[in-house]
Protein backbone atom coordinates (compact mmCIF):
# COMPACT_ATOMS: atom_id res chain seq x y z
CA UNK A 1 -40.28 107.79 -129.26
CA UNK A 2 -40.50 111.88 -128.92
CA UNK A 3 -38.26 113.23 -126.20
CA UNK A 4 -38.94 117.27 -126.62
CA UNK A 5 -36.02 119.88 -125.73
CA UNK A 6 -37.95 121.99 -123.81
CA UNK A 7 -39.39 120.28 -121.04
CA UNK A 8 -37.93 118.90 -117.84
CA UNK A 9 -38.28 115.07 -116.87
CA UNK A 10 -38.67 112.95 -113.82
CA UNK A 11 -36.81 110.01 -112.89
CA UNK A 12 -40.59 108.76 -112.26
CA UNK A 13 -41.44 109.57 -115.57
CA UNK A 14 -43.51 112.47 -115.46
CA UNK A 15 -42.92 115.73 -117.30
CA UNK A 16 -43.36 119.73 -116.99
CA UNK A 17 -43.51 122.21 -119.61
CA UNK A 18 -43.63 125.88 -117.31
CA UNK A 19 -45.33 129.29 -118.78
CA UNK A 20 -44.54 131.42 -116.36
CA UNK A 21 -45.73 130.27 -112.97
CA UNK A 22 -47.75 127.40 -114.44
CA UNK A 23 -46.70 124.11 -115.12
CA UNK A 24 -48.10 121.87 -116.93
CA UNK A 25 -47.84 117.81 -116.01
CA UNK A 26 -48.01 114.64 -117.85
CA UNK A 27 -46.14 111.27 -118.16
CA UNK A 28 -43.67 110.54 -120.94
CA UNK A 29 -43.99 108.91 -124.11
CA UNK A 30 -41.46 106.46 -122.69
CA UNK A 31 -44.07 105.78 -119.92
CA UNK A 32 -47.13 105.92 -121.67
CA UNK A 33 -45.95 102.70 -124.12
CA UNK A 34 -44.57 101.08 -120.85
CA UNK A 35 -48.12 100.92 -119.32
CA UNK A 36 -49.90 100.35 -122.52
CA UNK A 37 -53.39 101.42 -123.65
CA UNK A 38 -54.60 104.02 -120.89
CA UNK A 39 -58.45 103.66 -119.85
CA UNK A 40 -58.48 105.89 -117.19
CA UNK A 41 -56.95 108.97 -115.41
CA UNK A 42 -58.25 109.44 -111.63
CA UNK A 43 -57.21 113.24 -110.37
CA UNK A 44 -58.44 114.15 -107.08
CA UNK A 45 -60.13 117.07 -107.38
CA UNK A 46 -60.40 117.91 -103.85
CA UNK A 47 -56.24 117.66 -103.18
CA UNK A 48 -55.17 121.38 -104.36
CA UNK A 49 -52.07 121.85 -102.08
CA UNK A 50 -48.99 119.76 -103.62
CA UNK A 51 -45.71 119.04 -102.66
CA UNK A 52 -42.74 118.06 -104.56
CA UNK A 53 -43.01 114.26 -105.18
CA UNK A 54 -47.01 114.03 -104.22
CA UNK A 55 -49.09 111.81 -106.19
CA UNK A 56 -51.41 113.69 -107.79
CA UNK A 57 -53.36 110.86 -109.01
CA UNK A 58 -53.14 107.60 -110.69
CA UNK A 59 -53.15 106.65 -114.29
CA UNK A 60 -54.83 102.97 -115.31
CA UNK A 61 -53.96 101.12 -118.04
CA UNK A 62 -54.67 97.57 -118.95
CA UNK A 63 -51.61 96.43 -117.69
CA UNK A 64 -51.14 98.21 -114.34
CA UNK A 65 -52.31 101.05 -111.98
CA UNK A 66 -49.81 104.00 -111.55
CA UNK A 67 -48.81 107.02 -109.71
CA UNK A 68 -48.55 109.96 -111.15
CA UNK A 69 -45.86 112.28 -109.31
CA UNK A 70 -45.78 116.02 -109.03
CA UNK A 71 -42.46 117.41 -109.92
CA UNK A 72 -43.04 120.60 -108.11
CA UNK A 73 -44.69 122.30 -105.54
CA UNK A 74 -47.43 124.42 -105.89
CA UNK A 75 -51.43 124.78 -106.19
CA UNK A 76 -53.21 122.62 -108.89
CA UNK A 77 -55.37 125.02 -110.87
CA UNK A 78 -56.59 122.51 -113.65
CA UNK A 79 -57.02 119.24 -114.56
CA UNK A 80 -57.75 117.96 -117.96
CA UNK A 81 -61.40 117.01 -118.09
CA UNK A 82 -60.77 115.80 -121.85
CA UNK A 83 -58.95 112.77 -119.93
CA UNK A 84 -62.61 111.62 -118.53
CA UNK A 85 -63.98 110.76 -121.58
CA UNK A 86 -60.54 110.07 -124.06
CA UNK A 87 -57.83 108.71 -121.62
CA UNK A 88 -55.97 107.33 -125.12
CA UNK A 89 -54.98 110.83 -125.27
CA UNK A 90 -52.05 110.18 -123.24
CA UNK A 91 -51.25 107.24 -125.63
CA UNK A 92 -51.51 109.32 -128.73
CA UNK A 93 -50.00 112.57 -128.13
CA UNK A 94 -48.50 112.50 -124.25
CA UNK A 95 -46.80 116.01 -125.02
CA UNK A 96 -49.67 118.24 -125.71
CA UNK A 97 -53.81 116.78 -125.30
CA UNK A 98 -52.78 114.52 -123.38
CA UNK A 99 -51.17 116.60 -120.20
CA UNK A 100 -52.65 115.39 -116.97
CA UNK A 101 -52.80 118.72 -114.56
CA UNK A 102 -51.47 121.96 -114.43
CA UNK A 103 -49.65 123.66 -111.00
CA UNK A 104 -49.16 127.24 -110.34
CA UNK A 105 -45.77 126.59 -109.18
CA UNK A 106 -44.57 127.65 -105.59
CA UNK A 107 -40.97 127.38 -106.02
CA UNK A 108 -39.80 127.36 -109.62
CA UNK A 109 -36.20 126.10 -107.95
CA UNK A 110 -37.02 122.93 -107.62
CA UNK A 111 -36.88 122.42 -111.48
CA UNK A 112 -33.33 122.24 -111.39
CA UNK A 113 -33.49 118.90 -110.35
CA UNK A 114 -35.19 117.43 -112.94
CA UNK A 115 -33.78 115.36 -116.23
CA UNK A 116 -33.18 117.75 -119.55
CA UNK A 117 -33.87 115.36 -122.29
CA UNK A 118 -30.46 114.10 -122.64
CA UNK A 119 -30.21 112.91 -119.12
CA UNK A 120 -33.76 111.40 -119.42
CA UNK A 121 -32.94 109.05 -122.55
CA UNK A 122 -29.75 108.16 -120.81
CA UNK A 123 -31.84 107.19 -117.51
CA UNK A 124 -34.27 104.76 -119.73
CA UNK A 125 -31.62 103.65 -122.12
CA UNK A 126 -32.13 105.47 -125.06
């Protein structure tokens, strides 16, 4: 299980990796094996405006239905349209092809609340 150094966690599961303003969403590796084989990502395209702790969509897999979280505020500016056609993406490399959404981020601040790795494999046990 990968747990990079330079990205901020949820408790929720859900990670950012920020250039600049932007940050860029997805759910763990820890969460990705927990739901199993994805088969589809559902972003809604018309929500644009997100606040801290906002589902941004929902991620299906052939165990369960999720919510995916935002852990900031800010404006959406892209979605992942490879995810419409290869959800497994976010089974086979959660960390980089297989981010969910990117936010121009509204108040960078609120990243101090999130999980460094350390604390994050502590929260799931690892």
């Amino acid at each position: 299980m990968n747990f990079p150094d330079n990205i901020k966690y949820t408790k929720d599961h859900e990670w950012i990796s920020v250039q600049g303003k932007i940050g860029t969403i997805g759910v763990t590796d820890y969460a990705q094996g927990e739901l199993g084989d994805v088969v589809f990502i559902d972003i809604d395209s018309n929500k644009t405006d997100i606040k801290l702790g906002d589902s941004v969509g929902t991620i299906e897999a052939v165990k369960t239905v999720s919510d995916i979280y935002s852990p900031c505020s800010g404006k959406i500016v892209e979605i992942n349209k490879e995810l419409q056609t290869r959800p497994e993406l976010v089974n086979t490399d959660p960390y980089n092809s297989g981010w969910i959404v990117k936010i121009e981020m509204s108040d960078p601040a609120e990243l101090d609340s999130l999980l460094d790795s350390k604390a994050y494999k502590s929260l799931i046990g690892k």
